[in-house]
C-alpha atoms as a PDB file:
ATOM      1  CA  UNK A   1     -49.517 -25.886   7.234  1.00  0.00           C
ATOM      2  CA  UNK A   2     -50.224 -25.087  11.012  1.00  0.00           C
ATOM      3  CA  UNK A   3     -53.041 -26.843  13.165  1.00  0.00           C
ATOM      4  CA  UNK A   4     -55.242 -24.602  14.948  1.00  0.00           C
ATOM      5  CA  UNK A   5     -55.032 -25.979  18.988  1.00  0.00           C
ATOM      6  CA  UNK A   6     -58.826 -26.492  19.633  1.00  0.00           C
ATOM      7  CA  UNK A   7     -60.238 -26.188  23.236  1.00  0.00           C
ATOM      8  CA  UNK A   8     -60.157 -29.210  25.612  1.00  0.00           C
ATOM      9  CA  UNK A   9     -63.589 -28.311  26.666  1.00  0.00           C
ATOM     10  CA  UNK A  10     -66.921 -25.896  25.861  1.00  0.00           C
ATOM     11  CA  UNK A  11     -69.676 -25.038  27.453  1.00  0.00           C
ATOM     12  CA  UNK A  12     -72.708 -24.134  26.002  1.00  0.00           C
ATOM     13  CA  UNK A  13     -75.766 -21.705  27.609  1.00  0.00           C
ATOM     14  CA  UNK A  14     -78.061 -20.537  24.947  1.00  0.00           C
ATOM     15  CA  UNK A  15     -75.901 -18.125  23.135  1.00  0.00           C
ATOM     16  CA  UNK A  16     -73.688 -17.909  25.320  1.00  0.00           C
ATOM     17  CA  UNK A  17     -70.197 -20.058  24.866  1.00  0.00           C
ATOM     18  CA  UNK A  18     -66.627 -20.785  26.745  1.00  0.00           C
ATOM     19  CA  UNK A  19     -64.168 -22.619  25.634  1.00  0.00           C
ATOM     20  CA  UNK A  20     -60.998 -23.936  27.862  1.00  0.00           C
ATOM     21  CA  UNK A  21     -57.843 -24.128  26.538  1.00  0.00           C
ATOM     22  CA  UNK A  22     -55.216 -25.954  28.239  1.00  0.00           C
ATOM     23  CA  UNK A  23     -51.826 -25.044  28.699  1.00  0.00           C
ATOM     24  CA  UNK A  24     -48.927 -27.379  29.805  1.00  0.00           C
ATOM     25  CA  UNK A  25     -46.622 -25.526  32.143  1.00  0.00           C
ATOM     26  CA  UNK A  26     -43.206 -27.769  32.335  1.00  0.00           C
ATOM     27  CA  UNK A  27     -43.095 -29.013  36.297  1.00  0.00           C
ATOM     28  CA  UNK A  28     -45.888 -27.585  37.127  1.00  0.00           C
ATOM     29  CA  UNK A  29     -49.052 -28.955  35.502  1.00  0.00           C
ATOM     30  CA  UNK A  30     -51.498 -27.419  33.291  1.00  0.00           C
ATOM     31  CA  UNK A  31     -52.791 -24.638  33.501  1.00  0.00           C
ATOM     32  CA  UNK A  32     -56.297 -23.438  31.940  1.00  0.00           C
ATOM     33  CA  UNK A  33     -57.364 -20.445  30.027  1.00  0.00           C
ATOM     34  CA  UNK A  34     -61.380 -19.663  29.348  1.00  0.00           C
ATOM     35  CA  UNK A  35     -62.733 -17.404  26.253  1.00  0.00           C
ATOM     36  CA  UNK A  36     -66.035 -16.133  26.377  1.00  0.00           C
ATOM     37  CA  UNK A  37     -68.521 -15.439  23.533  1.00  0.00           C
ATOM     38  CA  UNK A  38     -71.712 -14.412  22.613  1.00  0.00           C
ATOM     39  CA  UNK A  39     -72.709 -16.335  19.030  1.00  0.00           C
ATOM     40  CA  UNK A  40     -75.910 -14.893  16.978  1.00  0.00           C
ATOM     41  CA  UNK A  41     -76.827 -15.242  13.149  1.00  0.00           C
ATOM     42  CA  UNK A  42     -76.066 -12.669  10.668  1.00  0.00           C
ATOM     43  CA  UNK A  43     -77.981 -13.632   7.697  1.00  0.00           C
ATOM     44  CA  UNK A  44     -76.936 -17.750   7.045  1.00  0.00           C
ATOM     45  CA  UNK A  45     -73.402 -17.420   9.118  1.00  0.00           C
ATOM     46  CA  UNK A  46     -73.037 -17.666  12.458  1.00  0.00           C
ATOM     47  CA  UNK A  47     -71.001 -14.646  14.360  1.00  0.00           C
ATOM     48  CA  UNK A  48     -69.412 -14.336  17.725  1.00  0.00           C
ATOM     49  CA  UNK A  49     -69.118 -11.247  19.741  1.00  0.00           C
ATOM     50  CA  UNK A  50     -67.093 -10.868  23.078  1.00  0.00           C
ATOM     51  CA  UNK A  51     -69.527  -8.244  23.728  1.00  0.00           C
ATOM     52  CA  UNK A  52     -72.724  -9.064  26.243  1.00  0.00           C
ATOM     53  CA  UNK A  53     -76.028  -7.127  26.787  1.00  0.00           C
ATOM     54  CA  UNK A  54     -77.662  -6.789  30.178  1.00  0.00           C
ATOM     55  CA  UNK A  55     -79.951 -10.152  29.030  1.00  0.00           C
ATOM     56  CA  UNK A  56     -76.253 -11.966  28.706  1.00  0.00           C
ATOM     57  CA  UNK A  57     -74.844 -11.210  31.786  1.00  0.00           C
ATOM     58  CA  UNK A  58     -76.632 -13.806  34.003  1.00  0.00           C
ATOM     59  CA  UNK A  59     -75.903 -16.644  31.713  1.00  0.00           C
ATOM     60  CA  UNK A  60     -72.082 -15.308  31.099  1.00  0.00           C
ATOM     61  CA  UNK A  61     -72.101 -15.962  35.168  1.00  0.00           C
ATOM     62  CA  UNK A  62     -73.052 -19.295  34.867  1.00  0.00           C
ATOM     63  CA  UNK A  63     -71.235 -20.385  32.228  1.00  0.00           C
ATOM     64  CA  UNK A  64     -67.776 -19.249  33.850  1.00  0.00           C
ATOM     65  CA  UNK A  65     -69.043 -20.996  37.163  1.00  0.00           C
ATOM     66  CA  UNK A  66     -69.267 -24.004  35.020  1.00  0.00           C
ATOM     67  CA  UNK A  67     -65.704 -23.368  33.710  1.00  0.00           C
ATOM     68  CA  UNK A  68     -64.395 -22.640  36.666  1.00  0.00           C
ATOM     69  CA  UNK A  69     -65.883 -26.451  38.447  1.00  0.00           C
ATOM     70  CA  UNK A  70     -64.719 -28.140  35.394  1.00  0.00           C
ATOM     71  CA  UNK A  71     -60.764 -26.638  35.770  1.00  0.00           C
ATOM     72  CA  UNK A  72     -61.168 -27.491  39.534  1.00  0.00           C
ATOM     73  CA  UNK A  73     -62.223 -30.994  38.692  1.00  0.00           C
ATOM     74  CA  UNK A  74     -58.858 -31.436  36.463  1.00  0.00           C
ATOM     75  CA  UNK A  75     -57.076 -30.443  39.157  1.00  0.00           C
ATOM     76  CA  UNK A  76     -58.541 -32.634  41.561  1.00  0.00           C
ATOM     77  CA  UNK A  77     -56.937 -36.262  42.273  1.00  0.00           C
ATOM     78  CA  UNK A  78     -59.383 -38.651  40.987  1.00  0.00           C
ATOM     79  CA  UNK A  79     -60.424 -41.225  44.056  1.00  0.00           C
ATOM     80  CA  UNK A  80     -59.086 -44.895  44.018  1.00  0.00           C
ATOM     81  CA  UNK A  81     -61.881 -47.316  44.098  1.00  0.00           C
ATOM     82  CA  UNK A  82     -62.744 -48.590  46.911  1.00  0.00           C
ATOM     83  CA  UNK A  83     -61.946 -52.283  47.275  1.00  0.00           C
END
């Protein structure tokens, strides 16, 4: 029986969807991969397309900005407190 890897991370603009998937790179990290999709109902099951209409485009944008501050934050040493 395998286990499907599930992302570390999604983010979520109307329809619109990207998941991160993390990779560990020996020595050097982790490194991040994002997947984009479009989800829409087909009768009672939901679908997802990699395929975006004109209307998709600006919130495809955002949503890969998004991705793109959360893998920077990861990377990012987190701040000590402050004593």
């Amino acid at each position: 029986m395998t286990t499907k890897q599930k992302p570390v991370h999604t983010i979520r603009l109307g329809a619109i969807k990207a998941a991160l998937w993390a990779n560990a790179i020996e020595n050097n990290g982790t490194r991040y991969n994002v997947t984009v999709c479009r989800l829409f109902k087909e009768g009672d099951a939901w679908r997802q397309s990699d395929s975006f209409g004109r209307d998709d485009l600006l919130l495809v944008a955002k949503v890969l900005d998004q991705a793109h501050t959360w893998i920077f934050q990861q990377s990012t040493p987190k701040a000590e407190p402050a004593e």
